[in-house]
PDB file of N, CA and C in Angstrom:
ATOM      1  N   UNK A   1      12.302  18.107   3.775  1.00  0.00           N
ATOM      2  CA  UNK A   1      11.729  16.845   3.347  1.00  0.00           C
ATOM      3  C   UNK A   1      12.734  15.733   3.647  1.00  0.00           C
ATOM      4  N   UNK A   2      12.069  14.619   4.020  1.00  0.00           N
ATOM      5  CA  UNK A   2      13.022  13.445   4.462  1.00  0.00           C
ATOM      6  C   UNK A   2      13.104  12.503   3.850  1.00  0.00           C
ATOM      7  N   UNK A   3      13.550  11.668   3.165  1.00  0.00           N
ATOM      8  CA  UNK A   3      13.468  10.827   2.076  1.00  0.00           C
ATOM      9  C   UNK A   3      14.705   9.877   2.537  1.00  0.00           C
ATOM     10  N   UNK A   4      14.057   8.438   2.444  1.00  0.00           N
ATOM     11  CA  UNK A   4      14.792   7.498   2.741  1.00  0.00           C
ATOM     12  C   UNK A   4      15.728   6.455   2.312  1.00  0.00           C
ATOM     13  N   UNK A   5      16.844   5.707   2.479  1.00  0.00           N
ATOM     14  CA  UNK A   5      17.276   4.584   1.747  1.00  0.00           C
ATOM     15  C   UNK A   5      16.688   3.358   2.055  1.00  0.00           C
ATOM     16  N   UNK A   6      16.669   2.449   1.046  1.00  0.00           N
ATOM     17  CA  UNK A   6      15.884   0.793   1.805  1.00  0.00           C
ATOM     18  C   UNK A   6      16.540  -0.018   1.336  1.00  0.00           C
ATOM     19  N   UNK A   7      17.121  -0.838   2.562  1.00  0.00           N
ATOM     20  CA  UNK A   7      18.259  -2.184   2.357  1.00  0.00           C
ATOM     21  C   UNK A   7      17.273  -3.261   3.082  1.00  0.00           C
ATOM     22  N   UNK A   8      17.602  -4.333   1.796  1.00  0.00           N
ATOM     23  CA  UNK A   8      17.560  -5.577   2.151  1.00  0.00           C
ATOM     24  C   UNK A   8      18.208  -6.422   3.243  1.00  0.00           C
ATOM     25  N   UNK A   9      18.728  -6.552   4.407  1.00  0.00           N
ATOM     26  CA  UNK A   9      18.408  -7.738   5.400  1.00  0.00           C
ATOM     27  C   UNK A   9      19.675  -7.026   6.186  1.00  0.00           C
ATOM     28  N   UNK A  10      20.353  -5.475   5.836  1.00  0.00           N
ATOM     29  CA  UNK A  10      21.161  -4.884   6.956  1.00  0.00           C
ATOM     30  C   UNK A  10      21.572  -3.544   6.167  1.00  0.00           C
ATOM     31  N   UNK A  11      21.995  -2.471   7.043  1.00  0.00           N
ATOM     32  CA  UNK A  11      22.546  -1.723   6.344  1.00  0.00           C
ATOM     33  C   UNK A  11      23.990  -0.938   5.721  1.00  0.00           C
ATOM     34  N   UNK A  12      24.281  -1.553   4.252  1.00  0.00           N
ATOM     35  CA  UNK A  12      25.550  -1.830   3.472  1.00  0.00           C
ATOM     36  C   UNK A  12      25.298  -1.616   1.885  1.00  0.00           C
ATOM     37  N   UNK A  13      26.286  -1.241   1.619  1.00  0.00           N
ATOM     38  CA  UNK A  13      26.278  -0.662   0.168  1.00  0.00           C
ATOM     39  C   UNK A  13      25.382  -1.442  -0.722  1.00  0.00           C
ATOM     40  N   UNK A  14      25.981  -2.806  -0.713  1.00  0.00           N
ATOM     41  CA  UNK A  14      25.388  -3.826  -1.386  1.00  0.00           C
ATOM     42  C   UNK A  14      24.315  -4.336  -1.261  1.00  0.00           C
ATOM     43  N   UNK A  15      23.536  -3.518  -0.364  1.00  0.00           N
ATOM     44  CA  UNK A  15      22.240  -4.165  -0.079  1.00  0.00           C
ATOM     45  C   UNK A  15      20.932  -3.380  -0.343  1.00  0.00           C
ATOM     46  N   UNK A  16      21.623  -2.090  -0.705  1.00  0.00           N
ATOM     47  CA  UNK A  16      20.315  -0.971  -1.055  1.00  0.00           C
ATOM     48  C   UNK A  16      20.085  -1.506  -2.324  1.00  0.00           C
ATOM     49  N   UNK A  17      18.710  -1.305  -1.831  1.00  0.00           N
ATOM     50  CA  UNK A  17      17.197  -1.561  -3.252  1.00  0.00           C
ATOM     51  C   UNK A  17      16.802  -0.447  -3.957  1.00  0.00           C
ATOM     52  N   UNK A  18      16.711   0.820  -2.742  1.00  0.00           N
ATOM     53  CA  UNK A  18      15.488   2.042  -3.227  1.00  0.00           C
ATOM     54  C   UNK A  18      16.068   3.224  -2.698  1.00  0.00           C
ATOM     55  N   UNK A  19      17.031   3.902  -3.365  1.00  0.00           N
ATOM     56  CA  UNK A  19      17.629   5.309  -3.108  1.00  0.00           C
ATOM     57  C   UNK A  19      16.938   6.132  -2.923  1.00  0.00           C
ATOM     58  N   UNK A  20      16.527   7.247  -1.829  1.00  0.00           N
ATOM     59  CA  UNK A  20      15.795   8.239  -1.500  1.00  0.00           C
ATOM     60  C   UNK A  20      14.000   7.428  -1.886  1.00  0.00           C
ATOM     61  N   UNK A  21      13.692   6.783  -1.287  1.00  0.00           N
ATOM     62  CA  UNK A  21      11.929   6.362  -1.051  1.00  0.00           C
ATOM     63  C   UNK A  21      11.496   8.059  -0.470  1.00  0.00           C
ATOM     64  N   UNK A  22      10.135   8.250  -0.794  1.00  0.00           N
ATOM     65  CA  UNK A  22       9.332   9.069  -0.506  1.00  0.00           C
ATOM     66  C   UNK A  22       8.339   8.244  -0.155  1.00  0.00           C
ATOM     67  N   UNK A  23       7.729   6.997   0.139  1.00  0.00           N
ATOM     68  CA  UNK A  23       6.710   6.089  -0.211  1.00  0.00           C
ATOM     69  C   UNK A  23       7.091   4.683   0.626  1.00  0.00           C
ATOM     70  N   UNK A  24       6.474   4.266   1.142  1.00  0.00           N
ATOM     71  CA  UNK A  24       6.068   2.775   1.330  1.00  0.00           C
ATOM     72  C   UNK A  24       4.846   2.497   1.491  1.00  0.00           C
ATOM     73  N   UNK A  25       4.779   1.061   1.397  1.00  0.00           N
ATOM     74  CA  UNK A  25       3.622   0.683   1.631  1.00  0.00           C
ATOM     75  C   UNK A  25       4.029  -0.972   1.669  1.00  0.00           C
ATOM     76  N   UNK A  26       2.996  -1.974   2.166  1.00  0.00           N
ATOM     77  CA  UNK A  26       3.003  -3.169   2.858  1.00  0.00           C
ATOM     78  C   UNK A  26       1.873  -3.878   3.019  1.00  0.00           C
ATOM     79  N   UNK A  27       2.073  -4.522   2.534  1.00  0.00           N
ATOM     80  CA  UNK A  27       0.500  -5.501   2.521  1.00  0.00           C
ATOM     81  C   UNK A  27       1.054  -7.122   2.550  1.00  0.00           C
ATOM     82  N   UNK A  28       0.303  -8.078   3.119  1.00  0.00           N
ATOM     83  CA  UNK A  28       0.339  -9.770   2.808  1.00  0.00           C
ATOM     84  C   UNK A  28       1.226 -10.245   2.416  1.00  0.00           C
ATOM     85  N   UNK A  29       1.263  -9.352   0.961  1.00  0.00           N
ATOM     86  CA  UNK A  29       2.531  -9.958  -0.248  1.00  0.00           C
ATOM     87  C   UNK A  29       3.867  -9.560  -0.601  1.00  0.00           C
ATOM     88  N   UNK A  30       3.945  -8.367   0.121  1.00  0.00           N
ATOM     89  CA  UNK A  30       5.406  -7.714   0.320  1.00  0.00           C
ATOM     90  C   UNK A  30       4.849  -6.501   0.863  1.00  0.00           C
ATOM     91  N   UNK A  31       6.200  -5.526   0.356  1.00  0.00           N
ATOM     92  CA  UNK A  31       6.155  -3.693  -0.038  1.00  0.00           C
ATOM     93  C   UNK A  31       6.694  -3.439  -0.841  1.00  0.00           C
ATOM     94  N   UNK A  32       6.343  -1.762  -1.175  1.00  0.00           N
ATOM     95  CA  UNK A  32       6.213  -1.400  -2.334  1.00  0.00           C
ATOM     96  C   UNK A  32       6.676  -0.102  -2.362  1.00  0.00           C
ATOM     97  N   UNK A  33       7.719   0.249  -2.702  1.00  0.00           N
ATOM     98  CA  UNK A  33       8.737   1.455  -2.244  1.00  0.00           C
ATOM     99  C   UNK A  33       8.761   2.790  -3.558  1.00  0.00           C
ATOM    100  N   UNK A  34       7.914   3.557  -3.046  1.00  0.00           N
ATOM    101  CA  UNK A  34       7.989   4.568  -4.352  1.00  0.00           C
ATOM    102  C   UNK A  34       8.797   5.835  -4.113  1.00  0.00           C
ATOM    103  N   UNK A  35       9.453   6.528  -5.288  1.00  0.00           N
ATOM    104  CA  UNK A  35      10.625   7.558  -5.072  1.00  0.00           C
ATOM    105  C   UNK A  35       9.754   8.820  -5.137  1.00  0.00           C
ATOM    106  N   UNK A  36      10.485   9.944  -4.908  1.00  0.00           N
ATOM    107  CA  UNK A  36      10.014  11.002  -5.094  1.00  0.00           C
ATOM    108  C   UNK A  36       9.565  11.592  -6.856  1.00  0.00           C
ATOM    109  N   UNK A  37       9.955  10.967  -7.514  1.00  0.00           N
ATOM    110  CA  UNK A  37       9.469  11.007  -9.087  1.00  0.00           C
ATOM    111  C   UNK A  37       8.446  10.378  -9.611  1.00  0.00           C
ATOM    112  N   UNK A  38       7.908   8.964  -8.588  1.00  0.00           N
ATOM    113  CA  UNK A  38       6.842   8.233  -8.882  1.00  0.00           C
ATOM    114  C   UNK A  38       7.128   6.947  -9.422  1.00  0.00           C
ATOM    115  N   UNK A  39       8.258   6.811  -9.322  1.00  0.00           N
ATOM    116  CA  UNK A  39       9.456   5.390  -9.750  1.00  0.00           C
ATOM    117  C   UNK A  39       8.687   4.109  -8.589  1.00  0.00           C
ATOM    118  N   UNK A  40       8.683   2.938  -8.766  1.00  0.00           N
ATOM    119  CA  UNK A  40       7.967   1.834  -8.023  1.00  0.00           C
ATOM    120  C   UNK A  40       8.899   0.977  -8.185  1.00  0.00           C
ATOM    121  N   UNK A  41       9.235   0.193  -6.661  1.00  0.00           N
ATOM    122  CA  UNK A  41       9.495  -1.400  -6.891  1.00  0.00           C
ATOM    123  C   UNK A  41       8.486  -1.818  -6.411  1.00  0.00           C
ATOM    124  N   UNK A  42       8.471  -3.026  -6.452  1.00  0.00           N
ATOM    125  CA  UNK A  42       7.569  -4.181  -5.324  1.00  0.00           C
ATOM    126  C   UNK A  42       8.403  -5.173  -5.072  1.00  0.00           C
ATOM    127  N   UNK A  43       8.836  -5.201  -3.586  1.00  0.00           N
ATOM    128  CA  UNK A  43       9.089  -6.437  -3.275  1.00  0.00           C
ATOM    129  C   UNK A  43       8.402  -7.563  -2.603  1.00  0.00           C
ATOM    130  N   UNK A  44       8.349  -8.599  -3.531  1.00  0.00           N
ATOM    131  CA  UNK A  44       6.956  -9.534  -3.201  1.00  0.00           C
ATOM    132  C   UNK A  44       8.086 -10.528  -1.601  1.00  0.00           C
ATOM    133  N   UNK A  45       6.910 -10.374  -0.671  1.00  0.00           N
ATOM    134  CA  UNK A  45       7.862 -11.652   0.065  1.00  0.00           C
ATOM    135  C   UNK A  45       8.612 -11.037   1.085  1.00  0.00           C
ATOM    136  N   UNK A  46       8.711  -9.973   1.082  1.00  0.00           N
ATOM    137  CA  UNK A  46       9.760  -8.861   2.401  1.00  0.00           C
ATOM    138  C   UNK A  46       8.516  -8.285   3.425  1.00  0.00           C
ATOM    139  N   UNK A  47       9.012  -7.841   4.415  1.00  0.00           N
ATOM    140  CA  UNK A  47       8.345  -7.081   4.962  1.00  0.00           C
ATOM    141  C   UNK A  47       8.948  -5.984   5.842  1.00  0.00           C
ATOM    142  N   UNK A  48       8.444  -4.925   6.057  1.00  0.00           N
ATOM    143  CA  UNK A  48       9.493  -4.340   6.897  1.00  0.00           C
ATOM    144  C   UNK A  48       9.870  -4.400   8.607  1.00  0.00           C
ATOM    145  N   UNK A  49      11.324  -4.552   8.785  1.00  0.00           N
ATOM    146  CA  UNK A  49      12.202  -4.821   9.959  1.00  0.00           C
ATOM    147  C   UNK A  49      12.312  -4.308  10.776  1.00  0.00           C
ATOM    148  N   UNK A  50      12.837  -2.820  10.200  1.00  0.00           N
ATOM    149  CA  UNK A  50      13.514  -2.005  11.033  1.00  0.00           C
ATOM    150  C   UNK A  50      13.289   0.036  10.294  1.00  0.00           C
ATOM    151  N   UNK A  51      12.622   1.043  10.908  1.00  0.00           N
ATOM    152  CA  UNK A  51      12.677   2.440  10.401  1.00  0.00           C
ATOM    153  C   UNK A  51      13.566   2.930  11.601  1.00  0.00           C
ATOM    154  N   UNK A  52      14.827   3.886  10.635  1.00  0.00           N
ATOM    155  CA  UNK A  52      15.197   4.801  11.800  1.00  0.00           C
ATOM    156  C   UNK A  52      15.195   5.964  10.840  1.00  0.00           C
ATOM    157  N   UNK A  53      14.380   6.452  11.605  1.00  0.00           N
ATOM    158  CA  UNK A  53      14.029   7.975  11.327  1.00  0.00           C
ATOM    159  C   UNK A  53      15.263   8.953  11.443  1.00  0.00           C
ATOM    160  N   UNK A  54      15.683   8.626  11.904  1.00  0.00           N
ATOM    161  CA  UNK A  54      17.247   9.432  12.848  1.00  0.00           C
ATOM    162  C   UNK A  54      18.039   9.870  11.628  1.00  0.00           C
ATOM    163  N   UNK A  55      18.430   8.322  10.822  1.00  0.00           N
ATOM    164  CA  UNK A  55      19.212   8.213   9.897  1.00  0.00           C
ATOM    165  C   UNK A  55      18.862   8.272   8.457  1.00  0.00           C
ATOM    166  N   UNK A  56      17.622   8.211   8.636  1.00  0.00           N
ATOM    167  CA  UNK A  56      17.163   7.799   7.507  1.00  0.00           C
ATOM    168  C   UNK A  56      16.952   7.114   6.740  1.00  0.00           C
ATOM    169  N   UNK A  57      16.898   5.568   7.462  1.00  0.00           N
ATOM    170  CA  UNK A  57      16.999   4.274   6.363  1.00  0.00           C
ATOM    171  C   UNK A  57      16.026   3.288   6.789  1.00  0.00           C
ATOM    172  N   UNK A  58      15.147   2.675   5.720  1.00  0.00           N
ATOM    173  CA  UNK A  58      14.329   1.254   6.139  1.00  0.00           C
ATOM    174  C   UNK A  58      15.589  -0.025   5.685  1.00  0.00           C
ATOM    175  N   UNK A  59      14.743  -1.185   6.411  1.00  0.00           N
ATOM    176  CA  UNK A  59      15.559  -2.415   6.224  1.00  0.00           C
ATOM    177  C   UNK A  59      14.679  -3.170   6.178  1.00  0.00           C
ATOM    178  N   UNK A  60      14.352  -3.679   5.075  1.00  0.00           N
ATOM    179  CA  UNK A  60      13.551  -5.040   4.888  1.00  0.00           C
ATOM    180  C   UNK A  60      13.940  -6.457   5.206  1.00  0.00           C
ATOM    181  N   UNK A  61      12.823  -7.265   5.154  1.00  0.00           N
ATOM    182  CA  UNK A  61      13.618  -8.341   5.414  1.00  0.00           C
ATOM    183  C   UNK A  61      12.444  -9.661   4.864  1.00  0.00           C
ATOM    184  N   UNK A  62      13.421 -11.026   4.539  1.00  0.00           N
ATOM    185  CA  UNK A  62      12.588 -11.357   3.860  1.00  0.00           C
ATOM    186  C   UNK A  62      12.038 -12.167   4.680  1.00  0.00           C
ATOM    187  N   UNK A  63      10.496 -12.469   4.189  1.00  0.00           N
ATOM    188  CA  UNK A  63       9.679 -13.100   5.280  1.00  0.00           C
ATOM    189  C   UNK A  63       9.656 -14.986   4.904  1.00  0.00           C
ATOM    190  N   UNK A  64       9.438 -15.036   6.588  1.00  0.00           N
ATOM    191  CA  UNK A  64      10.257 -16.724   6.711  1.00  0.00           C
ATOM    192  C   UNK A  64       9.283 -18.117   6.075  1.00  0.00           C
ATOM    193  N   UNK A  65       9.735 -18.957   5.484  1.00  0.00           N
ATOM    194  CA  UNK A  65       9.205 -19.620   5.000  1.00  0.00           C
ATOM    195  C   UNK A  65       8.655 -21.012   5.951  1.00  0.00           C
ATOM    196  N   UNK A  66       7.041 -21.452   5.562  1.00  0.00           N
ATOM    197  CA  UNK A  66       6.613 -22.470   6.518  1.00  0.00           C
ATOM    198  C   UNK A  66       6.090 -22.402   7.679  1.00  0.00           C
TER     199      UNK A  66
END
């Protein structure tokens, strides 16, 4: 099973949101990153950037204003 990390706008300690995701999802208003326990964020306003499967990590990013 592959389970992912998700950083906000690069990937660095300080920037992970969502330790091991099992889950995304993405719509209009952001995404919505669920763990393997059933744990939820939502981030309103991001969207996603960048998946490397390789490594195992998403990178969100926040979406541009105007």
């Amino acid at each position: 099973m592959c389970l992912s990390n998700v950083y906000v706008n690069e990937k660095e300690e300080g920037k992970l949101v969502v330790e091991e995701a099992a889950r995304i999802t993405s719509d209009n208003q952001g995404v919505e990153v669920e763990t393997l326990l059933g744990e939820s964020r939502k981030l309103d306003g991001y969207h996603i950037w960048q998946v490397d499967l390789m490594d195992n990590y998403v990178i969100l990013r926040e979406n541009k204003k105007g």
